[in-house]
Protein backbone atom coordinates (compact mmCIF):
# COMPACT_ATOMS: atom_id res chain seq x y z
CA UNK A 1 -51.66 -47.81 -37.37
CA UNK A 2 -49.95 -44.55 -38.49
CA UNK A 3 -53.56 -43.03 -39.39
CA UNK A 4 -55.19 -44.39 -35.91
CA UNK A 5 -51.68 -42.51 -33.61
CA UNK A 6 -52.55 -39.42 -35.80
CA UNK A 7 -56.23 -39.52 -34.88
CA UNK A 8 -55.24 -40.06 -31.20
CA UNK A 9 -52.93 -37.04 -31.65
CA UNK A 10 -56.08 -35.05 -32.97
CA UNK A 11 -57.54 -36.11 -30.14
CA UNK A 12 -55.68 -35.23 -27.26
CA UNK A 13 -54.67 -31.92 -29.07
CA UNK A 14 -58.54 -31.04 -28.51
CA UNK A 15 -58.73 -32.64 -24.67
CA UNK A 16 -55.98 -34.03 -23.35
CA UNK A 17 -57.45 -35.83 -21.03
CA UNK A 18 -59.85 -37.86 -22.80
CA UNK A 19 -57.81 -41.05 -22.02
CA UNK A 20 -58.54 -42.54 -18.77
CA UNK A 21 -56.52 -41.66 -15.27
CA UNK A 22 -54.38 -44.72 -14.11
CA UNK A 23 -54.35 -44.63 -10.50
CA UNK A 24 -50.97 -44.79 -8.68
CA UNK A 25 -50.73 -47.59 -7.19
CA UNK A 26 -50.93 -48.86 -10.91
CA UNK A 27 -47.89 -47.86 -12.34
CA UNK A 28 -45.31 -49.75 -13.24
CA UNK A 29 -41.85 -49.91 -11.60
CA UNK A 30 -40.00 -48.28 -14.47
CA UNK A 31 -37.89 -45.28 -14.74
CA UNK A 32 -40.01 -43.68 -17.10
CA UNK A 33 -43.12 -43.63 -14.75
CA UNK A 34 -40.63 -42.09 -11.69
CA UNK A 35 -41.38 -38.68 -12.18
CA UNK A 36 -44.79 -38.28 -13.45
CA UNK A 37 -47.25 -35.89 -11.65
CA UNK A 38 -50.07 -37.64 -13.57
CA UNK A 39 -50.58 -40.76 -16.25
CA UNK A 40 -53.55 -41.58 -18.69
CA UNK A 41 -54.11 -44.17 -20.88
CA UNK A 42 -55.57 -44.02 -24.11
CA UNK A 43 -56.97 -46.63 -26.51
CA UNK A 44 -55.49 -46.18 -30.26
CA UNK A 45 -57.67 -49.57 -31.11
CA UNK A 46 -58.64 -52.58 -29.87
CA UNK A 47 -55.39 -54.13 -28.93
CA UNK A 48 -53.13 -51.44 -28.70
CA UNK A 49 -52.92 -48.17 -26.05
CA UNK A 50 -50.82 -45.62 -25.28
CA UNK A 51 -49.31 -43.81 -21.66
CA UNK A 52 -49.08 -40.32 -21.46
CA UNK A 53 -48.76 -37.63 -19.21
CA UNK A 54 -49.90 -34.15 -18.57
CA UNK A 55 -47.30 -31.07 -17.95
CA UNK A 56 -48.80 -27.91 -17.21
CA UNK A 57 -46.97 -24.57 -17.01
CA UNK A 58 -48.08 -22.64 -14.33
CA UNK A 59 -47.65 -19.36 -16.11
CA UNK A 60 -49.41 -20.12 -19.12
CA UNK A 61 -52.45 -22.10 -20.31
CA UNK A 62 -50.40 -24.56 -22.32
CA UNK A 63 -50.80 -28.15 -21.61
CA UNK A 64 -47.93 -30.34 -23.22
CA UNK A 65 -49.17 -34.12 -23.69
CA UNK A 66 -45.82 -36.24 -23.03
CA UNK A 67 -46.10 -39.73 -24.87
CA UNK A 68 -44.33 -42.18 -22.36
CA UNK A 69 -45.30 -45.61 -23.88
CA UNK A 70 -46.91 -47.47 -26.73
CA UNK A 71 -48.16 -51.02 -26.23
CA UNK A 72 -49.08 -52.17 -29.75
CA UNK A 73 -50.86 -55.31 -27.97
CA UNK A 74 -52.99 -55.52 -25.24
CA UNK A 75 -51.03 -58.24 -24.10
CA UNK A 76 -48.06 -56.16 -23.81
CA UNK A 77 -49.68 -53.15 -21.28
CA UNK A 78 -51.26 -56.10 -19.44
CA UNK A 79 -47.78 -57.04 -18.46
CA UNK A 80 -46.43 -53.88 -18.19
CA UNK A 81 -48.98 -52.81 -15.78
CA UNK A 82 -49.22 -56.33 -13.45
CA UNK A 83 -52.85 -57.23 -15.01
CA UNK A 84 -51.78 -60.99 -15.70
């Protein structure tokens, strides 16, 4: 698992949005999801993902990626999220 996270990492340090946009309506109730501009989710393998968000400063062209959740089973986001 550690090598898959790292290779996500990798990955999102090259284009941080290659995970896929979760459309508002979508997000869970949760205090961590209040205050997000934005939220992606991002396969690390075939049962787990991961939530992040993208914070941009205006005065630079840094993007920071901001991890908000891990789901190590699919079953786990699927409740998180309302799918079942």
């Amino acid at each position: 698992m550690k090598q898959q996270l790292s290779s996500i990492f990798e990955t999102l340090e090259g284009n941080p949005s290659a995970g896929d946009r979760i459309e508002r309506n979508r997000w869970p109730d949760q205090q961590a999801y209040w205050d997000l501009n934005n939220l992606f989710r991002i396969w690390v393998n075939k049962q787990a993902r991961l939530t992040y968000t993208l914070i941009g400063d205006p005065n630079s062209n840094v993007i920071v990626v901001r991890v908000i959740e891990f789901f190590p089973s699919h079953k786990e986001y699927e409740r998180r999220f309302g799918y079942d």
